[in-house]
N, C-alpha and C. Protein backbone atom coordinates (compact mmCIF):
# COMPACT_ATOMS: atom_id res chain seq x y z
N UNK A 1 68.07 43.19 -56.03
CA UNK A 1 67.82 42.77 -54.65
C UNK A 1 68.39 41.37 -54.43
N UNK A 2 69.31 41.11 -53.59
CA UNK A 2 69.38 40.03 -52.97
C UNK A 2 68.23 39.48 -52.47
N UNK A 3 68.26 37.76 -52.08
CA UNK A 3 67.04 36.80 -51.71
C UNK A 3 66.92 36.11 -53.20
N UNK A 4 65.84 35.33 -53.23
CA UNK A 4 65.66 33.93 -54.40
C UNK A 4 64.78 34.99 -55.08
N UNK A 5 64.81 33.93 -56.82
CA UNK A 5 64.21 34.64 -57.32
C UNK A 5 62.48 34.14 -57.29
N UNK A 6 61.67 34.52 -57.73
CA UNK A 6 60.03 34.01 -57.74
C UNK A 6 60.07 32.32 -57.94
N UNK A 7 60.65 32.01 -58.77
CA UNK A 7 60.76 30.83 -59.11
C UNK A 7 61.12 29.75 -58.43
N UNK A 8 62.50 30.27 -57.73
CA UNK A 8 62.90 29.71 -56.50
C UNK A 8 61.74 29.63 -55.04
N UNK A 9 61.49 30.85 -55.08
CA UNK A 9 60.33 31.01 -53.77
C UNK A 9 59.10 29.83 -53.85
N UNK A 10 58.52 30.11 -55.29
CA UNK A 10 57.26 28.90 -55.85
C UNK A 10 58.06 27.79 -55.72
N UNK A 11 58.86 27.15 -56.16
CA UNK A 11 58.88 25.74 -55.41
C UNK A 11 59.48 25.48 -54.24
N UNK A 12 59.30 26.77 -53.18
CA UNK A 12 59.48 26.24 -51.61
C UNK A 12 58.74 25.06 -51.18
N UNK A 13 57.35 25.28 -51.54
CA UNK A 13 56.42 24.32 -50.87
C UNK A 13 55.01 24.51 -51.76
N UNK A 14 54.24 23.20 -51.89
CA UNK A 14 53.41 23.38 -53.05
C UNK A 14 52.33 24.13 -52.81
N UNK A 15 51.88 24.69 -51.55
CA UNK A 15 50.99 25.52 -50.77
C UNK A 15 51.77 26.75 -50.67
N UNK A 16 51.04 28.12 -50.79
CA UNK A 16 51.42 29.41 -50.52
C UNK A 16 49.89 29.90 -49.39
N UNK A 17 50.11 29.71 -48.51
CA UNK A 17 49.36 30.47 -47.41
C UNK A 17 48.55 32.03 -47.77
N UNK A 18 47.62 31.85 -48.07
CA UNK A 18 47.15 33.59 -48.62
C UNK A 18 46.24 33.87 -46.78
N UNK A 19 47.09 34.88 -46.27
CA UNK A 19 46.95 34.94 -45.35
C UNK A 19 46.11 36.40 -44.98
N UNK A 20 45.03 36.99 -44.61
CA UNK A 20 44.17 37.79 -44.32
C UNK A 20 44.33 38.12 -42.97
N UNK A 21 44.90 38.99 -42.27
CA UNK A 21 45.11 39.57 -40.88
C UNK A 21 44.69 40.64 -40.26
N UNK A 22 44.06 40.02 -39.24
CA UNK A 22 43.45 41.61 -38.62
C UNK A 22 44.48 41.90 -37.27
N UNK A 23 44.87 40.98 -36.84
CA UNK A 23 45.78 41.34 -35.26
C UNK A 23 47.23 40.94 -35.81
N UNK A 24 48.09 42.34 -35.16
CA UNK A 24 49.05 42.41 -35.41
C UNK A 24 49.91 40.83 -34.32
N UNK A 25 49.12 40.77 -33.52
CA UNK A 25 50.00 39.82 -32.38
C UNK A 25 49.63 38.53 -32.76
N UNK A 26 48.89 39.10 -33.14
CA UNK A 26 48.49 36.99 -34.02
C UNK A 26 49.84 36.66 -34.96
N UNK A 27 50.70 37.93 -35.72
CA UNK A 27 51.45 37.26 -36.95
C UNK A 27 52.98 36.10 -36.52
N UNK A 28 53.26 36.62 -35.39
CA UNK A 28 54.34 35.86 -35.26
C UNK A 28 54.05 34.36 -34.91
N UNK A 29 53.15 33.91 -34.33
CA UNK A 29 52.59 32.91 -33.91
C UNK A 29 52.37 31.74 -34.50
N UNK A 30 51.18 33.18 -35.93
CA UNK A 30 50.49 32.18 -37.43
C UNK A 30 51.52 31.40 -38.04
N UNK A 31 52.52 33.17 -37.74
CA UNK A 31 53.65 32.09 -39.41
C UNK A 31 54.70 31.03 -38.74
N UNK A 32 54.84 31.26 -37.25
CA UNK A 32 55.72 30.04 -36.53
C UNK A 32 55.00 28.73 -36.94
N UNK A 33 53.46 28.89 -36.82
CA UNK A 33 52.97 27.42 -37.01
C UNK A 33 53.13 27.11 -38.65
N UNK A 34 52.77 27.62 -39.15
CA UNK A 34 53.09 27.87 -40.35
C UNK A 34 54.22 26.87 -41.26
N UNK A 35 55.26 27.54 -40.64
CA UNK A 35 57.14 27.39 -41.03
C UNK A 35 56.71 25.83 -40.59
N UNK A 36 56.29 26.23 -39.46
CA UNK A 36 56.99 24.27 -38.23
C UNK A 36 56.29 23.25 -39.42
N UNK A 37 55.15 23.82 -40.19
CA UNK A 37 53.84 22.77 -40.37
C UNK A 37 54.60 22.68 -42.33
N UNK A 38 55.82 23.04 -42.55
CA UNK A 38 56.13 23.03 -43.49
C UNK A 38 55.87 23.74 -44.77
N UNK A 39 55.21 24.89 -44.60
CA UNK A 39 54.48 26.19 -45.53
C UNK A 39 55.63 27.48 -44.93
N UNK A 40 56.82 27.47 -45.89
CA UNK A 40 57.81 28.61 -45.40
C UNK A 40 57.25 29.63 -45.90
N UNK A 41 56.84 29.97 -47.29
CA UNK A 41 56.06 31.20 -48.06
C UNK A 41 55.01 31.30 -47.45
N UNK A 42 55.11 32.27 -47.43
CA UNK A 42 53.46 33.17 -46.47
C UNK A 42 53.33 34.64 -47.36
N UNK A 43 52.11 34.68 -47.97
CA UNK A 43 51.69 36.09 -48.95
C UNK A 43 50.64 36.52 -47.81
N UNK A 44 51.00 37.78 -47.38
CA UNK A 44 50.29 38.42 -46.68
C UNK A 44 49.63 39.86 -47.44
N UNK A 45 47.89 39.33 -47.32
CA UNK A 45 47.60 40.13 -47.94
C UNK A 45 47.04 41.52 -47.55
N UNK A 46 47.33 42.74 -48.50
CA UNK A 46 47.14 43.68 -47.92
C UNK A 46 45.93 44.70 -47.99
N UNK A 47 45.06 43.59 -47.07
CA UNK A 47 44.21 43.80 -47.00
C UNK A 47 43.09 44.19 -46.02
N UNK A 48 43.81 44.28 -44.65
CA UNK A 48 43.91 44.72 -43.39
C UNK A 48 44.41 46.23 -43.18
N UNK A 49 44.32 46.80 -41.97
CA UNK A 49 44.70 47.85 -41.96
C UNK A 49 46.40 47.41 -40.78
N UNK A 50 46.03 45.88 -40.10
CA UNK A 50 47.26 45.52 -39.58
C UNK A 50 48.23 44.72 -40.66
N UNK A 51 48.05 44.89 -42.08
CA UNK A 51 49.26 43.83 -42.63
C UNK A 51 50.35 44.22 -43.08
N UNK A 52 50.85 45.17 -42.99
CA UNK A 52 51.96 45.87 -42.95
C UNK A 52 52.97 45.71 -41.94
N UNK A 53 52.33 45.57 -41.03
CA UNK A 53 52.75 45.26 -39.32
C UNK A 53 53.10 44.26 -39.37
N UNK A 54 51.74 43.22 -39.48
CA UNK A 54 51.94 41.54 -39.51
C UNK A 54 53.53 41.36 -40.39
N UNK A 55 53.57 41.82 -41.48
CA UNK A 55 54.67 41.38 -42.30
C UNK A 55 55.34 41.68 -41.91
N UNK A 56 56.05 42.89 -41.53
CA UNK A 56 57.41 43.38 -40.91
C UNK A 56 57.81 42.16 -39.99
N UNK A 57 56.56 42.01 -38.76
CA UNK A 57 56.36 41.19 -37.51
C UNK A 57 57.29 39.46 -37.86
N UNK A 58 56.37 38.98 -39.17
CA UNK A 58 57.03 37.61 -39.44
C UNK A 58 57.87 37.96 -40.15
N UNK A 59 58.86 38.75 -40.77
CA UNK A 59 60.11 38.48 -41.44
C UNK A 59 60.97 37.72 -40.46
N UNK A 60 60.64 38.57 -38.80
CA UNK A 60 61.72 37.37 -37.73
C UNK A 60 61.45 36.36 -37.55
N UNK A 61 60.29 35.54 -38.20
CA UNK A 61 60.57 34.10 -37.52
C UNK A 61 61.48 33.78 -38.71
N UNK A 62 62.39 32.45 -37.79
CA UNK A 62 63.33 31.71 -38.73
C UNK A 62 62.51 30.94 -39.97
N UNK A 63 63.34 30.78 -40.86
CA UNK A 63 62.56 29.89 -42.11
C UNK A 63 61.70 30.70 -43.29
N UNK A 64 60.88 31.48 -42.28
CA UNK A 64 59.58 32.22 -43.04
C UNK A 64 60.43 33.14 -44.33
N UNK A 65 59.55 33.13 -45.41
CA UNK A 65 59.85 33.44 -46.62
C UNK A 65 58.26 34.60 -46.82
N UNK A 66 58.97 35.73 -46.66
CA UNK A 66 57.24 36.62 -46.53
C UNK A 66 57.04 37.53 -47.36
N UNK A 67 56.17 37.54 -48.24
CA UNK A 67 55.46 38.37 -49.25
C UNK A 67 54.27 38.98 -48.99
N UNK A 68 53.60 40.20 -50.05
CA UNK A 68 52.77 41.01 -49.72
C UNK A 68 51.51 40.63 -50.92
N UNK A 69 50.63 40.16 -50.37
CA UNK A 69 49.64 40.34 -51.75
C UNK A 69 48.49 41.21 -51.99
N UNK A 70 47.44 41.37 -52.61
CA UNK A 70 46.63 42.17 -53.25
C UNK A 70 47.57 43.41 -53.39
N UNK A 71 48.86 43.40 -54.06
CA UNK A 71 49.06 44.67 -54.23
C UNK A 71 48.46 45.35 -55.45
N UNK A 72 47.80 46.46 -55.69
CA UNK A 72 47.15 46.85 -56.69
C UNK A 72 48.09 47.95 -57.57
N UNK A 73 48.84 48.84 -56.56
CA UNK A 73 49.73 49.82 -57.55
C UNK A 73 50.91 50.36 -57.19
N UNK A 74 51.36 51.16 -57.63
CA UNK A 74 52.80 51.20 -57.09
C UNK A 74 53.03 51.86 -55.92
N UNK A 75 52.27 52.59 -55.20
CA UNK A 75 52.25 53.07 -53.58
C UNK A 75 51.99 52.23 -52.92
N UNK A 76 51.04 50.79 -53.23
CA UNK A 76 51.50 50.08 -51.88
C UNK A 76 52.73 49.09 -52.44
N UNK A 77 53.41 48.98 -53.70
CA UNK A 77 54.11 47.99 -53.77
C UNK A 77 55.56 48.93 -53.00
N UNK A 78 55.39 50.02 -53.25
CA UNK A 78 56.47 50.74 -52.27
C UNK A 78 56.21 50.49 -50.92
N UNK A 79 55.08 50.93 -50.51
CA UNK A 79 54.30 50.16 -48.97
C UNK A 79 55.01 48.82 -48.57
N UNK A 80 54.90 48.02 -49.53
CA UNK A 80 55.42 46.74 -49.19
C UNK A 80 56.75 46.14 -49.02
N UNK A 81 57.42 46.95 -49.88
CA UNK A 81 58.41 46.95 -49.93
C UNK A 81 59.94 47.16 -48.68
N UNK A 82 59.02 48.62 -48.48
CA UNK A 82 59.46 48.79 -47.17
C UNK A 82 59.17 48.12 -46.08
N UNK A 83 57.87 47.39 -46.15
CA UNK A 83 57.68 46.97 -44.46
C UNK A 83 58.80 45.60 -44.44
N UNK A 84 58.97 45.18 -45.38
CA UNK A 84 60.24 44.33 -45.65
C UNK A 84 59.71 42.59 -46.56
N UNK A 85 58.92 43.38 -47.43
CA UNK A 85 58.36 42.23 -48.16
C UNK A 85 59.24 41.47 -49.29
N UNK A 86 59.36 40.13 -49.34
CA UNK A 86 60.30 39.66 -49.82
C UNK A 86 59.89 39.37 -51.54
N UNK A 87 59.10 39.47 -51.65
CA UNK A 87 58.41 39.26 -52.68
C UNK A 87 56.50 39.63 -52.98
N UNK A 88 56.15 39.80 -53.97
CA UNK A 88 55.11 40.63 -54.06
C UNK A 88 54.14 39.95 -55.27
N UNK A 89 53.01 40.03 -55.16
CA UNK A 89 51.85 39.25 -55.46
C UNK A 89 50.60 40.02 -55.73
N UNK A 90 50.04 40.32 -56.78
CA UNK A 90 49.08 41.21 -57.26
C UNK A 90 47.86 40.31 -58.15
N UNK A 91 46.55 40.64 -57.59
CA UNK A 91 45.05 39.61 -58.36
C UNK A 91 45.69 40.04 -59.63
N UNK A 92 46.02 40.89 -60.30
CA UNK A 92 45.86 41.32 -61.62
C UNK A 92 47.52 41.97 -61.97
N UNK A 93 47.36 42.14 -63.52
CA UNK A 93 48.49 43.38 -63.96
C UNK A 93 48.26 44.05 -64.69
N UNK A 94 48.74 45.21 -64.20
CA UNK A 94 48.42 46.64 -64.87
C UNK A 94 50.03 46.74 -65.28
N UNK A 95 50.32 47.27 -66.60
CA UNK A 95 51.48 48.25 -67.18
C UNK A 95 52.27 49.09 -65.99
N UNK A 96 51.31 50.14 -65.67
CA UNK A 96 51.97 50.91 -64.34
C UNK A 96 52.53 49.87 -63.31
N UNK A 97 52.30 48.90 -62.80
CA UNK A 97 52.13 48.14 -61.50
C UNK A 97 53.68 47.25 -62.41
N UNK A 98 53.55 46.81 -62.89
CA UNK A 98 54.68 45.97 -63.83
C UNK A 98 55.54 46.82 -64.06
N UNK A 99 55.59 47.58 -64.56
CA UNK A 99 57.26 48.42 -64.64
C UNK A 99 57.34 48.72 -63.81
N UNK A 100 56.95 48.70 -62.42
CA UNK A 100 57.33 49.68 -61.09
C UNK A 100 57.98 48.13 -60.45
N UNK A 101 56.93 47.33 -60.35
CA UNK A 101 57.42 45.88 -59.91
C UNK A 101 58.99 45.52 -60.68
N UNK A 102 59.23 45.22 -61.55
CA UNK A 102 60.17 45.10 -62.49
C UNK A 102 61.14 46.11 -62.23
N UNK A 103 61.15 47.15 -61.76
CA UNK A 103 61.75 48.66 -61.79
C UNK A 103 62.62 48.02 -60.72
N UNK A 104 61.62 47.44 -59.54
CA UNK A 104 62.17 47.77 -58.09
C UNK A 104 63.08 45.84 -57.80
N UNK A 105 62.89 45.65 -59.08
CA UNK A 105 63.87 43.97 -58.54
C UNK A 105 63.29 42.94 -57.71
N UNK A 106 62.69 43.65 -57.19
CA UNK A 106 61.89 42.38 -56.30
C UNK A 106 60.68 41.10 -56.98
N UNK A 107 61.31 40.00 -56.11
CA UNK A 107 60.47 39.06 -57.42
C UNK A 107 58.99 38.93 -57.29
N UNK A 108 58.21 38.91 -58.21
CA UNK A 108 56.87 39.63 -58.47
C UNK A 108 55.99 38.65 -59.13
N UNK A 109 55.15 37.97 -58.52
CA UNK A 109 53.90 37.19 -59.12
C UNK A 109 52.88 38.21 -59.49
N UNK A 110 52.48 37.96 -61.00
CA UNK A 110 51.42 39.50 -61.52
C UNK A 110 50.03 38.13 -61.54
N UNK A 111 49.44 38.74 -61.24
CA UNK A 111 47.55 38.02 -61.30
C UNK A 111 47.72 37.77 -62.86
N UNK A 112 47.15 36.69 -63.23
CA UNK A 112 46.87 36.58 -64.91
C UNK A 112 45.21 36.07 -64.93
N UNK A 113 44.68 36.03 -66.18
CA UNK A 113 43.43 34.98 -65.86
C UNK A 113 43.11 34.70 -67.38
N UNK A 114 43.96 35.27 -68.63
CA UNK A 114 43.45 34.73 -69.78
C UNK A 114 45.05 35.79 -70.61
N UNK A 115 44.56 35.17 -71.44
CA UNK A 115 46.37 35.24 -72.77
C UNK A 115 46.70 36.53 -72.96
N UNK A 116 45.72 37.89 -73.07
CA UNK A 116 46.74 38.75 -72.63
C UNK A 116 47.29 39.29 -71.70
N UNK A 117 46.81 38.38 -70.45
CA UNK A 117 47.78 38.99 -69.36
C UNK A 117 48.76 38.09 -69.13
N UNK A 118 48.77 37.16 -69.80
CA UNK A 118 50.49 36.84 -69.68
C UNK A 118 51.26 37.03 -70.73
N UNK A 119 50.36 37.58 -72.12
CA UNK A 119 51.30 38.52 -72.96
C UNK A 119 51.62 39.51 -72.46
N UNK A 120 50.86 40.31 -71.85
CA UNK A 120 51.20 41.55 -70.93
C UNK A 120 53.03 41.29 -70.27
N UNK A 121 52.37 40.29 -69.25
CA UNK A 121 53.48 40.19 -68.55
C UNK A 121 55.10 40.04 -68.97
N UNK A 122 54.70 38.93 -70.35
CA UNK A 122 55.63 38.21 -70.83
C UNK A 122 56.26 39.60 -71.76
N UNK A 123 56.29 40.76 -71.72
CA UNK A 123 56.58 41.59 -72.31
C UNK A 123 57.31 42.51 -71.54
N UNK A 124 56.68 42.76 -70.51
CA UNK A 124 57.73 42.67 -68.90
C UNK A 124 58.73 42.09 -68.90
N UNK A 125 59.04 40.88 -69.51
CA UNK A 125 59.93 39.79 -68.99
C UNK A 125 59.65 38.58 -68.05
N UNK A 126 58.06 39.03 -67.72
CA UNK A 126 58.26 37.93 -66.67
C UNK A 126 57.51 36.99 -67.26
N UNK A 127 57.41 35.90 -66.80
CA UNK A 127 57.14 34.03 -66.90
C UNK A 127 56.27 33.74 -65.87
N UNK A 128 56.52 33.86 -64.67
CA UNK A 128 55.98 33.20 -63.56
C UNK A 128 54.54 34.30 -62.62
N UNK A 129 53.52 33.35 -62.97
CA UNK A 129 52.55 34.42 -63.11
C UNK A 129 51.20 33.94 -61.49
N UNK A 130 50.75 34.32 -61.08
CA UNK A 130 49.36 33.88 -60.46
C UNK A 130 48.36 33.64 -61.46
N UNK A 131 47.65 32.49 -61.50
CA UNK A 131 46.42 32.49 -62.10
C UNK A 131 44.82 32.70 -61.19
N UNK A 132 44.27 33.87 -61.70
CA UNK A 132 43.65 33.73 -60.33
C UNK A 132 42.12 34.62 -61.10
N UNK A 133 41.31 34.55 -60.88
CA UNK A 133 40.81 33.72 -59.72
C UNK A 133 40.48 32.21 -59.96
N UNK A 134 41.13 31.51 -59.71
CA UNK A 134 41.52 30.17 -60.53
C UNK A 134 39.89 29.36 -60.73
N UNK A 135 39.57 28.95 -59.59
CA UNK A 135 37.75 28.14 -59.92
C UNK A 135 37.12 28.70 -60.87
N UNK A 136 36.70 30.48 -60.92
CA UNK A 136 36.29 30.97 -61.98
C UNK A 136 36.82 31.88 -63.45
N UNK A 137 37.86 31.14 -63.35
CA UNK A 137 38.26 31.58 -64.45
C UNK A 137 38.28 30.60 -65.20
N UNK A 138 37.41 29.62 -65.06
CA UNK A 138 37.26 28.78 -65.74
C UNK A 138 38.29 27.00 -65.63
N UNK A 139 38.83 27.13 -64.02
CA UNK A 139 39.39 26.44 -63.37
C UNK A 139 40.74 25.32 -64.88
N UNK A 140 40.69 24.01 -63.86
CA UNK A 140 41.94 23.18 -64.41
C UNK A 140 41.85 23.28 -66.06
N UNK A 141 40.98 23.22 -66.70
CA UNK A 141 40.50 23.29 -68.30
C UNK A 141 41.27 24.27 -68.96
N UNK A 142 40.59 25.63 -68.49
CA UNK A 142 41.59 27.31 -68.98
C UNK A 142 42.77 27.04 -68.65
N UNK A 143 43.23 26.65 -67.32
CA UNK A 143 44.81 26.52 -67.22
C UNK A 143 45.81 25.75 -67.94
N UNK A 144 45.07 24.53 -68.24
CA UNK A 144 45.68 23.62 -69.23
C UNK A 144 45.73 24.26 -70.71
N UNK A 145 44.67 24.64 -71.25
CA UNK A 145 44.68 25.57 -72.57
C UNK A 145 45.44 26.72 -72.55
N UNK A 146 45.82 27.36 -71.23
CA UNK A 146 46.56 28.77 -71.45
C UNK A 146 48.09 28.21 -71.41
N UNK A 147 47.64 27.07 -70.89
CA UNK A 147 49.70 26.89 -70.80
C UNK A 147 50.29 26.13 -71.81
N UNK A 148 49.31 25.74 -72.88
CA UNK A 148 50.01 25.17 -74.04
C UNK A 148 50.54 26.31 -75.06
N UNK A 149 50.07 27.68 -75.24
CA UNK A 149 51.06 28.31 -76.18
C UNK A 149 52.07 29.52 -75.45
N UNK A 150 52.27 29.37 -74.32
CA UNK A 150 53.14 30.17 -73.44
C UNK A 150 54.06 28.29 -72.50
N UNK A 151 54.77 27.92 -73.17
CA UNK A 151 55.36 27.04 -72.82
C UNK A 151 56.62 27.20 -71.54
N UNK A 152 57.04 28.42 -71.36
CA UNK A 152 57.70 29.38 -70.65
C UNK A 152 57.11 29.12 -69.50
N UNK A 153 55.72 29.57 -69.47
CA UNK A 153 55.29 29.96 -68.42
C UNK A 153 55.33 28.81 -67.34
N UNK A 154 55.14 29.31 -66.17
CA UNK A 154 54.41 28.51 -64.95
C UNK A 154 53.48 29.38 -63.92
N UNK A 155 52.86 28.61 -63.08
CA UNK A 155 51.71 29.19 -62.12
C UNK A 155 51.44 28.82 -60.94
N UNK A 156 50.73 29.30 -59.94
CA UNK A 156 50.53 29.13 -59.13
C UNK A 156 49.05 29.84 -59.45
N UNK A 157 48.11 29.05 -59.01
CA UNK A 157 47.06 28.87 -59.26
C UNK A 157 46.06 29.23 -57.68
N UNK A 158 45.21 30.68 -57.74
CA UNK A 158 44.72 30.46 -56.21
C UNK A 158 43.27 31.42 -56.59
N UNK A 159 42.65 31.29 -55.29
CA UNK A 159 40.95 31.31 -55.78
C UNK A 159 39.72 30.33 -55.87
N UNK A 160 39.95 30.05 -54.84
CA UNK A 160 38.82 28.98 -54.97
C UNK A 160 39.06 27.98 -54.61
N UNK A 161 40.67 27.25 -54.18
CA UNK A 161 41.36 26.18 -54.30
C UNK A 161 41.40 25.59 -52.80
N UNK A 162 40.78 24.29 -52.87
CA UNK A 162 40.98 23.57 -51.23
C UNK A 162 41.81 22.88 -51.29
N UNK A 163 41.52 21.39 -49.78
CA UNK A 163 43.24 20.78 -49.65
C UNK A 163 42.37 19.74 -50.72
N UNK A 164 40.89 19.67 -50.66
CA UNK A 164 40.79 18.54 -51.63
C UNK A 164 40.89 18.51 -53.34
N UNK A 165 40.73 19.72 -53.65
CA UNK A 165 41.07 19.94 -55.44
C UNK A 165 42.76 20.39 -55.85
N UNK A 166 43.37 21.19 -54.49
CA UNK A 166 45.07 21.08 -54.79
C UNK A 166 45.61 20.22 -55.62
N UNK A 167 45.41 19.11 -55.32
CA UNK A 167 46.38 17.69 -56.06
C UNK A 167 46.35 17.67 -57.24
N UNK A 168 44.67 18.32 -57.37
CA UNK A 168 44.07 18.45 -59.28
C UNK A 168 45.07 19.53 -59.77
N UNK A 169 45.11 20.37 -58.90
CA UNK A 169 46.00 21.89 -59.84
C UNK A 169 47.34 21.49 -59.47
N UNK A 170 47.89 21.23 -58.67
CA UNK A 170 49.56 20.68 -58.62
C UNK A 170 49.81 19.56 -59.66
N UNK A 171 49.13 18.64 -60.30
CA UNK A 171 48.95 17.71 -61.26
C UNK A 171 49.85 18.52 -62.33
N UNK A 172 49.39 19.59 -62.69
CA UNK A 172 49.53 20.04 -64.14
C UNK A 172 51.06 20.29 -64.17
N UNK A 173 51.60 20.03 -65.52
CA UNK A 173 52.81 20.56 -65.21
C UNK A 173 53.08 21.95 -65.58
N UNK A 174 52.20 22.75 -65.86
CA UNK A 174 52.82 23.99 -65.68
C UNK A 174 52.40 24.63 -64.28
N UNK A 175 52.11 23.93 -63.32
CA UNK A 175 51.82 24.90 -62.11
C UNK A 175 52.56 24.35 -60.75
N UNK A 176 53.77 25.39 -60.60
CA UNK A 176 54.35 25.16 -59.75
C UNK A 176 54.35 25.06 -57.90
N UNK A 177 53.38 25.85 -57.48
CA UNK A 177 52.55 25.37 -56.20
C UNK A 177 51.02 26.51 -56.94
N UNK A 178 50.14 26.25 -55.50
CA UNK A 178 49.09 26.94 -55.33
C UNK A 178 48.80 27.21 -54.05
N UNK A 179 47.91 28.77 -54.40
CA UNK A 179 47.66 29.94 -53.04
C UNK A 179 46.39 29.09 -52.30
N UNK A 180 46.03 29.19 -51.07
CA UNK A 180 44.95 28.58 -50.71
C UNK A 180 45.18 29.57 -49.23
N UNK A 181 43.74 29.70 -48.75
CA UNK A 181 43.39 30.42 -47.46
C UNK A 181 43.04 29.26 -46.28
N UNK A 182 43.07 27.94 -46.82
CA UNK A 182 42.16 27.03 -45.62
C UNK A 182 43.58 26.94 -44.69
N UNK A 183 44.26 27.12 -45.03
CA UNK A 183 45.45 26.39 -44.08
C UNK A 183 45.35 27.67 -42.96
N UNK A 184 44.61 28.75 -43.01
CA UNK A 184 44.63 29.75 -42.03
C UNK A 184 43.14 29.85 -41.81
N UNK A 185 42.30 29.01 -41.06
CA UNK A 185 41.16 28.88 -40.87
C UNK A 185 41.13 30.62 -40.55
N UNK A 186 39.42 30.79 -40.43
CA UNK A 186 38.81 32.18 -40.04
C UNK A 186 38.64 32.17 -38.62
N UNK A 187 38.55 33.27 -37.68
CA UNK A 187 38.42 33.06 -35.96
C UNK A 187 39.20 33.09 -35.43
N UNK A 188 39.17 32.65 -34.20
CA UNK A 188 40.74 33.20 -33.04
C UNK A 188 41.81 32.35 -33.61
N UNK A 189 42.61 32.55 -33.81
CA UNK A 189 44.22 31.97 -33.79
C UNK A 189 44.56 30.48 -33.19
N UNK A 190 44.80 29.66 -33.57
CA UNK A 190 44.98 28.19 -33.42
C UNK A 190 45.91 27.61 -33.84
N UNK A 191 47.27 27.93 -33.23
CA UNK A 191 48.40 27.88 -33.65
C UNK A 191 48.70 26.06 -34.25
N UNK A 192 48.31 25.09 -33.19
CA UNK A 192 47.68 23.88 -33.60
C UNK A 192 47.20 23.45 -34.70
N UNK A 193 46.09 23.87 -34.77
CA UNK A 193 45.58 23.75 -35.55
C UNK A 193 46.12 24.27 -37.15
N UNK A 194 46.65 24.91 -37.27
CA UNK A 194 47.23 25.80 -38.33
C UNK A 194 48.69 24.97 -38.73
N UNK A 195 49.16 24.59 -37.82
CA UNK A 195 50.03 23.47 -38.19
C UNK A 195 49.95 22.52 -38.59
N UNK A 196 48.90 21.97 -38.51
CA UNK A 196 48.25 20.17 -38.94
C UNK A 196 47.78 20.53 -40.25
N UNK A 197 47.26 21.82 -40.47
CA UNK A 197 46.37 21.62 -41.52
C UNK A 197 47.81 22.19 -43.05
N UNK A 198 48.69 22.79 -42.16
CA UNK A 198 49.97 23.71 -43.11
C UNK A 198 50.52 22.15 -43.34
N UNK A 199 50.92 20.96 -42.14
CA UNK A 199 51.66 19.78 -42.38
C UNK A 199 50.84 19.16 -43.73
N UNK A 200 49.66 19.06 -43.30
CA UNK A 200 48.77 18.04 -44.66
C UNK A 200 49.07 18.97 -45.97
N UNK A 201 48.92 20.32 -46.08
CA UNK A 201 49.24 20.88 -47.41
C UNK A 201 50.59 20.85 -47.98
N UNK A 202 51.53 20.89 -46.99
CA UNK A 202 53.08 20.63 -47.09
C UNK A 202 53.30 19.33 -48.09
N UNK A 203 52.75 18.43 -47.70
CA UNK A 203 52.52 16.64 -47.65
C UNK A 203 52.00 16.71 -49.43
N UNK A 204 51.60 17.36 -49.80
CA UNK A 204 50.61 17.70 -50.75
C UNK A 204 51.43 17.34 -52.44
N UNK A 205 51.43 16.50 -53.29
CA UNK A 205 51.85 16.67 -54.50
C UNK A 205 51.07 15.90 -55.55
N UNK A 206 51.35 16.54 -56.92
CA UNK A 206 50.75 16.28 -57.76
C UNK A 206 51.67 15.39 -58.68
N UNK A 207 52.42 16.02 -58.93
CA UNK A 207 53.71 15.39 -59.79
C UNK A 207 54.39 14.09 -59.18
């Protein structure tokens, strides 16, 4: 597949928007404020019965870089695929879900949360992993310990993560941005608002 690879995508911006959608007419809007507020990656998760829609919807705004997350198996990573997802994002990895991901080229963040799932992965081929559910998996501590004997690796770290503990998980050097939901408050649509709060996470570094 043409487009960047995962690696490239993770250091768009140190925030990845984990975005939860119920209205299809809200998506073009969210991810305009979004893009403007400096958060081009947007993981839309599929977890709605509108996010299929939503995603297709923001591939047209300019800038936006749009992925599919909670994918669990290989019918919705085909799901996703098609609605025109640029990249793909799963809590966890399963064998099945990884060779289909891997199969289909598209660049693929697999959920990790302890050493054999990024042996798992790393057997796949892949490196660049989600750590998740990051607060309880035993937060900055586990991440620092998992990334000293997978030196390869890097992360993006999401689960639990606000604008005020970010700086702590962007700190590390194996974690190349992190997923966070605040930048898409809950309730009606606030395109405003969603921009100020995407600008401050944009703004955001550890390193």
């Amino acid at each position: 597949m043409a487009g960047q690879s995962i690696d490239q995508i993770m250091r768009l911006a140190p925030v990845i928007p984990v975005i939860v959608i119920d209205r299809v007419e809200d998506a073009v809007p969210m991810a305009e404020a979004l893009v403007a507020g400096g958060l081009p990656v947007l993981e839309v998760t599929l977890r709605t019965p509108a996010a299929l829609d939503a995603l297709t919807a923001m591939r047209a705004v300019k800038g936006a870089v749009v992925g599919a997350g909670t994918v669990l198996n290989p019918a919705m990573l085909s799901a996703a695929i098609h609605a025109g997802a640029e990249f793909i994002v799963s809590p966890g990895l399963t064998d099945t879900l990884g060779k289909a991901a891997v199969a289909s080229g598209i660049p693929f963040l697999p959920g990790t949360a302890n050493a054999g799932d990024i042996m798992c992965g790393m057997d796949l081929g892949l490196d660049r992993f989600k750590f998740f559910p990051a607060a309880t998996s035993g937060g900055i501590p586990a991440l620092k310990a998992l990334a000293g004997p997978f030196g390869q690796a890097r992360f993006c770290p999401t689960g639990g993560i606000t604008a005020a503990t970010a700086p702590d998980w962007l700190a590390l050097g194996a974690v190349l941005c992190v997923g966070g939901s605040w930048v898409v408050p809950p309730g009606p649509l606030d395109p405003a608002r969603i921009e100020e709060l995407a600008r401050e996470a944009s703004a955001l570094s550890g390193h």
